[in-house]
N, C-alpha and C. Protein backbone atom coordinates (compact mmCIF):
# COMPACT_ATOMS: atom_id res chain seq x y z
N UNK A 1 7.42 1.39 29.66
CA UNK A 1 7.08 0.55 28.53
C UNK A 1 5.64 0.03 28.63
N UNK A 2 5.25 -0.22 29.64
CA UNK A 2 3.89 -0.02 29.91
C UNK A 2 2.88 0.55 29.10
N UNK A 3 2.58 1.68 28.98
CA UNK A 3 1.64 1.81 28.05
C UNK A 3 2.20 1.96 26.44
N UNK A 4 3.05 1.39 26.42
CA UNK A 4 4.15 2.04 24.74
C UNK A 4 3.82 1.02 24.42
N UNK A 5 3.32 -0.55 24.38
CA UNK A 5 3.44 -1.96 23.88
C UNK A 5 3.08 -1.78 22.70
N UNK A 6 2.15 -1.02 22.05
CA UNK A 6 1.44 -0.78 20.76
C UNK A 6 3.20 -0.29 19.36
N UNK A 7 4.03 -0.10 20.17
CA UNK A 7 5.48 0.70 20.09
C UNK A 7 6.40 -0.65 19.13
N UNK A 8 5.93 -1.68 20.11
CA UNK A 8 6.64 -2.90 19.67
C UNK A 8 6.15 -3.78 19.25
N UNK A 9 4.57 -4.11 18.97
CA UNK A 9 3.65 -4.70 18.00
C UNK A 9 4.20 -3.86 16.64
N UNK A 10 3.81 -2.85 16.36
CA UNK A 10 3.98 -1.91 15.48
C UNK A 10 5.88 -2.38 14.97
N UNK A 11 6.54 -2.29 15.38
CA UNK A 11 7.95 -2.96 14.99
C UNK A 11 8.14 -4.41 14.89
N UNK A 12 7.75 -5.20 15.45
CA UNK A 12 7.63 -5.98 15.06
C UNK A 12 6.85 -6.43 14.20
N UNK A 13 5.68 -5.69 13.58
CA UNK A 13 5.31 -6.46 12.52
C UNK A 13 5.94 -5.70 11.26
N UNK A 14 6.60 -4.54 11.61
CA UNK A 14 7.43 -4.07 10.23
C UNK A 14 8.87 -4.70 9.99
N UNK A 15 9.26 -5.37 10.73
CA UNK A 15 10.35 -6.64 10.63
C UNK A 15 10.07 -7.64 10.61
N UNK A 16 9.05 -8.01 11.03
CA UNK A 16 8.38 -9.47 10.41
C UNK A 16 8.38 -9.70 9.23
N UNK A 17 7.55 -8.34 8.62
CA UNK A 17 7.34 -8.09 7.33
C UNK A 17 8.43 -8.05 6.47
N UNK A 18 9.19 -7.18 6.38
CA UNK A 18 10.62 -6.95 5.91
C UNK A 18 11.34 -8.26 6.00
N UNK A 19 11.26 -9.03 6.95
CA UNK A 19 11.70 -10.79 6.52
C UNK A 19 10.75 -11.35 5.82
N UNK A 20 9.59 -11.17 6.07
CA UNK A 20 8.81 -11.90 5.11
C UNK A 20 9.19 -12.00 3.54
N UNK A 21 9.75 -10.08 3.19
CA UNK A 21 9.64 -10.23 1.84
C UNK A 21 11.06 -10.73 1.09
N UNK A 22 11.73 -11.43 2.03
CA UNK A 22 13.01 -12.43 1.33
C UNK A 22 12.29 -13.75 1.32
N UNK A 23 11.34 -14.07 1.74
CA UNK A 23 10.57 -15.64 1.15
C UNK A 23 10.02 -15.27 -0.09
N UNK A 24 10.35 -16.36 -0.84
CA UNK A 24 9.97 -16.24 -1.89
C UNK A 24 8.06 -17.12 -2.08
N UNK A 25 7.32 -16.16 -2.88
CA UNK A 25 6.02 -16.22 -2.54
C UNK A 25 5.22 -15.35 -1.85
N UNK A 26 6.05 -14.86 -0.64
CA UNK A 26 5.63 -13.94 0.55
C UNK A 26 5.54 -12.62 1.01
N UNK A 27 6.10 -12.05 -0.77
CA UNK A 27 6.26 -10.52 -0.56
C UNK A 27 4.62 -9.64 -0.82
N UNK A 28 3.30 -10.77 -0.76
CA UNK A 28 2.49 -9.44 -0.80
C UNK A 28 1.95 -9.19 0.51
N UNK A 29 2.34 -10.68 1.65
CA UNK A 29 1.99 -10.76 2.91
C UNK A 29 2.89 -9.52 3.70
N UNK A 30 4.08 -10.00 2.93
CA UNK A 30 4.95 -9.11 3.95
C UNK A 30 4.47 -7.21 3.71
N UNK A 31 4.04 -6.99 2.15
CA UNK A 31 4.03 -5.76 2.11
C UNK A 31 3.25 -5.54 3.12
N UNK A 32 1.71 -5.87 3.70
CA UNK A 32 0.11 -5.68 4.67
C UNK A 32 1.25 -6.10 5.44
N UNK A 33 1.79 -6.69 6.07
CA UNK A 33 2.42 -6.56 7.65
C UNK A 33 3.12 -5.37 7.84
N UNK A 34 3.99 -5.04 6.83
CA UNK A 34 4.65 -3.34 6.86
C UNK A 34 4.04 -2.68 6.84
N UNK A 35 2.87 -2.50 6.38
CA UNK A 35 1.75 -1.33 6.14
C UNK A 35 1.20 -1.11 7.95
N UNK A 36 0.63 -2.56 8.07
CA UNK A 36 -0.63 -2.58 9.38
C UNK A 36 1.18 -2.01 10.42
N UNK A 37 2.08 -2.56 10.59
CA UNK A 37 2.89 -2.11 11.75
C UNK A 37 3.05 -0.53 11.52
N UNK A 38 3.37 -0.10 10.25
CA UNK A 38 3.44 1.37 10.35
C UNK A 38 2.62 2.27 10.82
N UNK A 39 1.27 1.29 10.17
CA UNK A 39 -0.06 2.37 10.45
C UNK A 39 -0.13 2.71 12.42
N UNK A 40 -0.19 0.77 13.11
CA UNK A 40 0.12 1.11 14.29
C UNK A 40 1.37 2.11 15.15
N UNK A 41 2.48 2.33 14.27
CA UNK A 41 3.48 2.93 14.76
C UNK A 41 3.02 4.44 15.22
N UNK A 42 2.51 4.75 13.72
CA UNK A 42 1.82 6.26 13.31
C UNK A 42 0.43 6.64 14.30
N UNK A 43 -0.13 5.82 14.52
CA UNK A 43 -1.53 6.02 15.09
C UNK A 43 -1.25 6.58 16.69
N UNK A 44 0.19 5.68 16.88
CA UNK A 44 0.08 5.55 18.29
C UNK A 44 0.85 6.92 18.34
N UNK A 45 1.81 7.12 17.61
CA UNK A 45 3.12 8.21 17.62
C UNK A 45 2.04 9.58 17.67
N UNK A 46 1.14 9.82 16.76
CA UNK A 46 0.03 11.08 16.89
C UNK A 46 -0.97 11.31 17.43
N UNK A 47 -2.02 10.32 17.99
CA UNK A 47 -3.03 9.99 18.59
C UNK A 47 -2.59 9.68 19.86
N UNK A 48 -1.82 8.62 20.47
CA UNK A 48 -1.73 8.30 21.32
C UNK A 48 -2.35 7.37 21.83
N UNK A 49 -3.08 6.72 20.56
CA UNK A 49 -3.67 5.60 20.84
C UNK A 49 -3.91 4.53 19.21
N UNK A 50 -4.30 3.65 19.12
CA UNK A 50 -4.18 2.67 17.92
C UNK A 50 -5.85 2.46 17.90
N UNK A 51 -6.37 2.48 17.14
CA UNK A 51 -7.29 2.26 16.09
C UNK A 51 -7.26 0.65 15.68
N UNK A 52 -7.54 -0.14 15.69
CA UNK A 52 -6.71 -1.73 15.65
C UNK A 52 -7.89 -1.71 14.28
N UNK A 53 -8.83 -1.31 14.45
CA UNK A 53 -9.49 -1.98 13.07
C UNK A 53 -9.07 -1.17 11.73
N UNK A 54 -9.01 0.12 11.71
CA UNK A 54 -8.09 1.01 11.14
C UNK A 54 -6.97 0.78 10.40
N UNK A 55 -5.85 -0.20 11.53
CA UNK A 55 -4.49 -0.30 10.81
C UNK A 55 -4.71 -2.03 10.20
N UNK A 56 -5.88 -2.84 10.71
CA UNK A 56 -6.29 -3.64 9.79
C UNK A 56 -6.26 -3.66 8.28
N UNK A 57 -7.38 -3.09 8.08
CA UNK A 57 -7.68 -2.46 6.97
C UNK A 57 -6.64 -1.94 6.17
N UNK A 58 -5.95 -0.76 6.86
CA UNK A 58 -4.19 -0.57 6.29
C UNK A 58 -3.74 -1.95 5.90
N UNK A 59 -3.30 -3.12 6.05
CA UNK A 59 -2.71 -3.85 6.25
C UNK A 59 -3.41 -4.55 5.12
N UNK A 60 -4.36 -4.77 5.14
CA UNK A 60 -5.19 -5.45 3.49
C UNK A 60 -5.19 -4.47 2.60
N UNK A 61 -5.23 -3.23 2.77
CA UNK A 61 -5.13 -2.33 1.63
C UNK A 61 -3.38 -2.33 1.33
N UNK A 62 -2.51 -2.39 1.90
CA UNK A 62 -1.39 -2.96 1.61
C UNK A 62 -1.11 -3.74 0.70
N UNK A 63 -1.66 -4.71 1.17
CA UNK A 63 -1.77 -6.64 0.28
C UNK A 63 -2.19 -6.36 -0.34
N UNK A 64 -3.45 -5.75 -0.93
CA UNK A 64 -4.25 -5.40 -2.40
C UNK A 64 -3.40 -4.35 -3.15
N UNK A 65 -3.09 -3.41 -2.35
CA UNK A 65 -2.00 -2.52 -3.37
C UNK A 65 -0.73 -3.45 -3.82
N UNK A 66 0.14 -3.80 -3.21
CA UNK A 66 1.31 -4.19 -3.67
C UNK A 66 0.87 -5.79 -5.03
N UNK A 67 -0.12 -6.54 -4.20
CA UNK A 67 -0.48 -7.59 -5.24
C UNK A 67 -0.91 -7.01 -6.87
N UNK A 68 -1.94 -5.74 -6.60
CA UNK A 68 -2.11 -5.37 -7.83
C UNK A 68 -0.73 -4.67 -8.64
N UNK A 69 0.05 -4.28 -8.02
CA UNK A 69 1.16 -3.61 -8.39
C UNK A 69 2.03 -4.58 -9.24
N UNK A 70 2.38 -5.57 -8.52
CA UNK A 70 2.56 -7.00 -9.02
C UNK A 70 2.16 -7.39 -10.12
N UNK A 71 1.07 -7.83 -9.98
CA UNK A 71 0.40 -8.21 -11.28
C UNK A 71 0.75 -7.05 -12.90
N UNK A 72 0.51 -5.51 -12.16
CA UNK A 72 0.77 -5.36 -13.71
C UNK A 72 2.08 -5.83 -13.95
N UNK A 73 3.20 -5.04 -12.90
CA UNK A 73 4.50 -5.71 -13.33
C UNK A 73 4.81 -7.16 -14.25
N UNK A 74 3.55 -8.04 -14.15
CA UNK A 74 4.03 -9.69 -14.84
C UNK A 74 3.52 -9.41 -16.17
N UNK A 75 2.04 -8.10 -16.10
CA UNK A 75 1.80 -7.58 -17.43
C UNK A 75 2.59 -7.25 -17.91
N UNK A 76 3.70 -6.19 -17.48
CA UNK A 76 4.68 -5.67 -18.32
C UNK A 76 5.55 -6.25 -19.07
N UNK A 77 6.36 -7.08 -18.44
CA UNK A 77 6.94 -8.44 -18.38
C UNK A 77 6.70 -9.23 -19.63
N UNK A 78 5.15 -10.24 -19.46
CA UNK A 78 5.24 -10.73 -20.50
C UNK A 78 3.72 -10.33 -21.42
N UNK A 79 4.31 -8.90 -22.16
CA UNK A 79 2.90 -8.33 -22.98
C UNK A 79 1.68 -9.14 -23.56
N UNK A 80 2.16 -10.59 -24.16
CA UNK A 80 1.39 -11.56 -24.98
C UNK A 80 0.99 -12.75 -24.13
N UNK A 81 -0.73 -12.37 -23.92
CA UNK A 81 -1.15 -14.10 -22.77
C UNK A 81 -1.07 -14.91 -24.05
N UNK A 82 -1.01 -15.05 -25.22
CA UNK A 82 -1.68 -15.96 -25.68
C UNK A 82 -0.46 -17.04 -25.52
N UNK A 83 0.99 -16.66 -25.87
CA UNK A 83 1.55 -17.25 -25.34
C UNK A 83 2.55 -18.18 -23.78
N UNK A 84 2.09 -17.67 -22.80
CA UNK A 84 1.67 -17.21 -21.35
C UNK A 84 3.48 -17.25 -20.94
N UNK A 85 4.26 -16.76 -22.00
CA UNK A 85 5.91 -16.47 -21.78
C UNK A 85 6.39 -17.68 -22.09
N UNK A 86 5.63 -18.77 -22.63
CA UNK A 86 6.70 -20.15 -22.43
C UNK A 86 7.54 -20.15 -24.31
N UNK A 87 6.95 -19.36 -25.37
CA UNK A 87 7.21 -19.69 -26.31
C UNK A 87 7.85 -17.76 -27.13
N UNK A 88 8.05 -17.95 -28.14
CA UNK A 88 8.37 -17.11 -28.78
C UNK A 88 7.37 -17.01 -29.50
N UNK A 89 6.98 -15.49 -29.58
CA UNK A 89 5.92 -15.03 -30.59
C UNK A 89 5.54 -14.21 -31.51
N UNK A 90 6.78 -13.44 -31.47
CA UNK A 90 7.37 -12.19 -32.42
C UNK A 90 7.59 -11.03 -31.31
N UNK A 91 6.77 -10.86 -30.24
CA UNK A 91 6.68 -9.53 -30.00
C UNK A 91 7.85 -8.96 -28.97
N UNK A 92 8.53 -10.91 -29.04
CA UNK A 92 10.01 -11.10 -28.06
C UNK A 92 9.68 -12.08 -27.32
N UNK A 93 10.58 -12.21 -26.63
CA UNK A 93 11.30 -13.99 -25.93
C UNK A 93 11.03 -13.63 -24.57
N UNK A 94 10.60 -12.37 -24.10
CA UNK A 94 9.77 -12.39 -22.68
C UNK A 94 10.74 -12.60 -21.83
N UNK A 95 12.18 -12.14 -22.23
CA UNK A 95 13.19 -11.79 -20.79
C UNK A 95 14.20 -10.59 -21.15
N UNK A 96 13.23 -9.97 -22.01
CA UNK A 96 13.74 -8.62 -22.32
C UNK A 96 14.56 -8.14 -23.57
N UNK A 97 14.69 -9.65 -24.91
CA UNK A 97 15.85 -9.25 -25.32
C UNK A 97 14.46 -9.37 -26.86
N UNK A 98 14.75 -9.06 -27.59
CA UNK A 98 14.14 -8.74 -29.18
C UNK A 98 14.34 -9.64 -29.88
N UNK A 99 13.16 -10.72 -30.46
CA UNK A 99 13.80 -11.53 -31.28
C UNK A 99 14.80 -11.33 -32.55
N UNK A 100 15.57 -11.52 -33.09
CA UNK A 100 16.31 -11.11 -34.29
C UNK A 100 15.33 -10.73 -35.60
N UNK A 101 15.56 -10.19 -36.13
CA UNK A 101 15.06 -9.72 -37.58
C UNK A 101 14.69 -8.63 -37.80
N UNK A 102 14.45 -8.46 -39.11
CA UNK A 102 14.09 -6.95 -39.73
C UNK A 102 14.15 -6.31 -38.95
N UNK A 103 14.43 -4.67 -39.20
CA UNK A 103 13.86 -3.74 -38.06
C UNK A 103 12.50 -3.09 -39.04
């Protein structure tokens, strides 16, 4: 186990992560902790060695992917800022259901 430690950084931060993303708030942290542990898992599993600034970087490119991913998702969600989801505005009630009228 000696030289494998990179073995169990690398798992533990992909279960860190993976708990992280049952806090609510905490799922874009947790995605960059799953990313950076995998990247270390992978680096070490083919190389035989870890790259630490490398699976960094993984790990914020993580957080920036999943946050932007996010975000459109709240685009999708609620199409109209002007009303920022709190009101009805024709284009629907912003939890999926069609306001009534005409078709």
């Amino acid at each position: 186990m000696k030289g494998n430690w990179e073995y169990i950084v690398g798992g533990a931060a992909i279960v860190g992560g993976a708990a992280v993303m049952f806090v609510p708030g905490g799922q874009v942290f947790g995605a960059g902790l799953i990313s950076f542990g995998a990247d270390v898992v992978i680096q070490k599993a083919t190389t035989g060695e870890v790259n630490w600034v490398q699976t960094g970087i993984s790990g914020g490119l993580g957080i920036l992917g999943f946050g932007a991913g996010a975000a459109v998702g709240r685009a999708v969600q609620q199409p109209c800022g002007a009303c920022g989801g709190r009101s009805r505005c024709g284009l629907g009630d912003h939890r999926g259901r069609r306001i009534p009228g005409p078709d």
